[in-house]
Protein backbone atom coordinates (compact mmCIF):
# COMPACT_ATOMS: atom_id res chain seq x y z
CA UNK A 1 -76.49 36.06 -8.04
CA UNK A 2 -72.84 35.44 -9.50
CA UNK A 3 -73.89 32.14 -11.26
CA UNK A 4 -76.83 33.41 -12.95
CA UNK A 5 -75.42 36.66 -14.22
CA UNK A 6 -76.93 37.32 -17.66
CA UNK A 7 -76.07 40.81 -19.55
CA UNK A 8 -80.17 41.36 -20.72
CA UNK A 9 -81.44 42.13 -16.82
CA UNK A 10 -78.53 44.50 -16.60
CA UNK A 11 -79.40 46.10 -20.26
CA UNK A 12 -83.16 45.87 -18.84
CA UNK A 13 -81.93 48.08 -15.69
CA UNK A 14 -80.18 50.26 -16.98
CA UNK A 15 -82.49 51.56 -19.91
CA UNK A 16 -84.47 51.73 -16.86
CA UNK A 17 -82.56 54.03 -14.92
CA UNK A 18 -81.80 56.08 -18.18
CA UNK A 19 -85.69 56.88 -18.73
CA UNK A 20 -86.04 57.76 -15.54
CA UNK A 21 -82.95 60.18 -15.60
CA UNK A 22 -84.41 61.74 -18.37
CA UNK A 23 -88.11 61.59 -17.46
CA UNK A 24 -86.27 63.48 -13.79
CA UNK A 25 -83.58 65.79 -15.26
CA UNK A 26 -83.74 65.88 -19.16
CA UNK A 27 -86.80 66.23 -21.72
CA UNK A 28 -88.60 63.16 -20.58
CA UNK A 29 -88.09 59.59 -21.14
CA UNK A 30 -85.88 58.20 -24.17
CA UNK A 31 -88.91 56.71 -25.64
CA UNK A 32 -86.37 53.70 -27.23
CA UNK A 33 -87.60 50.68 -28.44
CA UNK A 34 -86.31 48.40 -26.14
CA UNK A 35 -87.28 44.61 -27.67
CA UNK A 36 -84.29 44.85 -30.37
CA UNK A 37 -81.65 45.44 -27.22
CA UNK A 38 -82.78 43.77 -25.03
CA UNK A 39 -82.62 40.71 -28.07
CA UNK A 40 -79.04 41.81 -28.36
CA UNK A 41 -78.45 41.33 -25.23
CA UNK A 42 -79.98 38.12 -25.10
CA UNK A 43 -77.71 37.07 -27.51
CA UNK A 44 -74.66 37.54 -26.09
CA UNK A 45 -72.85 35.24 -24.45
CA UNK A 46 -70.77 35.24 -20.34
CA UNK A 47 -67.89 33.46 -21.83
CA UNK A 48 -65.85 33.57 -18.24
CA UNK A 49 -66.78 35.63 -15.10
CA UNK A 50 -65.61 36.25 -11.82
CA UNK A 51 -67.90 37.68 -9.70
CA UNK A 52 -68.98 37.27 -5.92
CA UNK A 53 -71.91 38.31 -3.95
CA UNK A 54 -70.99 40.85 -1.14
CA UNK A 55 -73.19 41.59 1.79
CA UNK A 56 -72.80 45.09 2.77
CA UNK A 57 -74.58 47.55 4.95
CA UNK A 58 -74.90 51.46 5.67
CA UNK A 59 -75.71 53.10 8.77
CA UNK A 60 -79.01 55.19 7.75
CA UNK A 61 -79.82 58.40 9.96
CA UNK A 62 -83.45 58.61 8.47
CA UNK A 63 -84.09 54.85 9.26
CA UNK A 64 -82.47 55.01 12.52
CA UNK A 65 -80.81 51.39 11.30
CA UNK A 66 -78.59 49.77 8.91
CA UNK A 67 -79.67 48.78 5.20
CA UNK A 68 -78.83 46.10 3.33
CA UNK A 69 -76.81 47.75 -0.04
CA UNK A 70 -75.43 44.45 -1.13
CA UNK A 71 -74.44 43.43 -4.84
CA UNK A 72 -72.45 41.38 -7.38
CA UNK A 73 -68.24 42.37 -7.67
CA UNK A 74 -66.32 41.74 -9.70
CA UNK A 75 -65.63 40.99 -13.72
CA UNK A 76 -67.32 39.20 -16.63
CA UNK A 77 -66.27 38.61 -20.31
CA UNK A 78 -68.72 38.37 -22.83
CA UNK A 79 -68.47 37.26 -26.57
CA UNK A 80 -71.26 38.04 -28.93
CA UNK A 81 -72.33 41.52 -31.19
CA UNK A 82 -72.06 44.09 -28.77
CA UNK A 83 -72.08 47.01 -30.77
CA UNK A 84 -75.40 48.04 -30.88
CA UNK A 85 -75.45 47.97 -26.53
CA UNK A 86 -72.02 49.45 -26.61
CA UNK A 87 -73.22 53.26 -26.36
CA UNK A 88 -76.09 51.95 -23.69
CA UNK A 89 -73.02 50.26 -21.34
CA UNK A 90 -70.90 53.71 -21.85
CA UNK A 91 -73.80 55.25 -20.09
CA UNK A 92 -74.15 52.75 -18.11
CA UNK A 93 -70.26 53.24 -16.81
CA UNK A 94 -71.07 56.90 -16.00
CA UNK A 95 -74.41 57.03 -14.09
CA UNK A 96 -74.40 53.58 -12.69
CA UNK A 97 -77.00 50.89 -12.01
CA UNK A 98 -79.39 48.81 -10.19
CA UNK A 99 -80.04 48.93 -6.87
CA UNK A 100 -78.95 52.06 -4.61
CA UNK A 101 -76.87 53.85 -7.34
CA UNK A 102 -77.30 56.88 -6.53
CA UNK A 103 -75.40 55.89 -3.21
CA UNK A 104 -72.63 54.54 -4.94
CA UNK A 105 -73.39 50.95 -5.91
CA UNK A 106 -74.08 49.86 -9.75
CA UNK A 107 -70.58 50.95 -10.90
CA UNK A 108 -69.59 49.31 -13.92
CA UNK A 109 -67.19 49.78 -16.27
CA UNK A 110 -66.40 48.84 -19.82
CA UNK A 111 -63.23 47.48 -21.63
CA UNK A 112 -62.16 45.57 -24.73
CA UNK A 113 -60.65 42.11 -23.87
């Protein structure tokens, strides 16, 4: 939710999706070691944010219903050593992450402040 946004379960979610992309469609998983980013990440700091929770839905012919494909909008600074997550968040910004990105959703996108 908007107030408890923290960058490491994004970093966590996205190294996530990356393994799996490669496990699917590369030469298998990245095989990182993921304790010293995820302790970057940690140590990083939301410094000012504007975000909001939207509630969307999508009409699902396989389901015969409409599901849920909600999410956080919206921007966040951070302060801290980025650098070593800065390639990881580049990915990040061109396959997308979390829930139901592969239908769109998880777009992020990275720029100095």
């Amino acid at each position: 939710k908007p107030a408890d946004f923290r960058l490491r379960p994004l970093v966590a979610r996205l190294l996530e999706r990356l393994d799996a992309l490669g496990a699917r469609y590369g030469n298998g998983p990245l095989g990182l070691e993921v304790a010293p980013l995820l302790y970057a990440a940690e140590q990083v700091r939301v410094v000012e944010q504007r975000l909001g929770w939207r509630e969307l839905f999508r009409a699902s012919g396989r389901h015969g219903r409409l599901l849920p494909m909600s999410g956080l909008v919206g921007e966040v600074v951070m302060e801290g050593e980025l650098g070593p997550l800065l390639p990881w968040l580049v990915w990040g910004s061109l396959v997308g992450v979390g829930k139901d990105a592969t239908m769109g959703n998880g777009a992020l996108a990275v720029a100095p402040a």
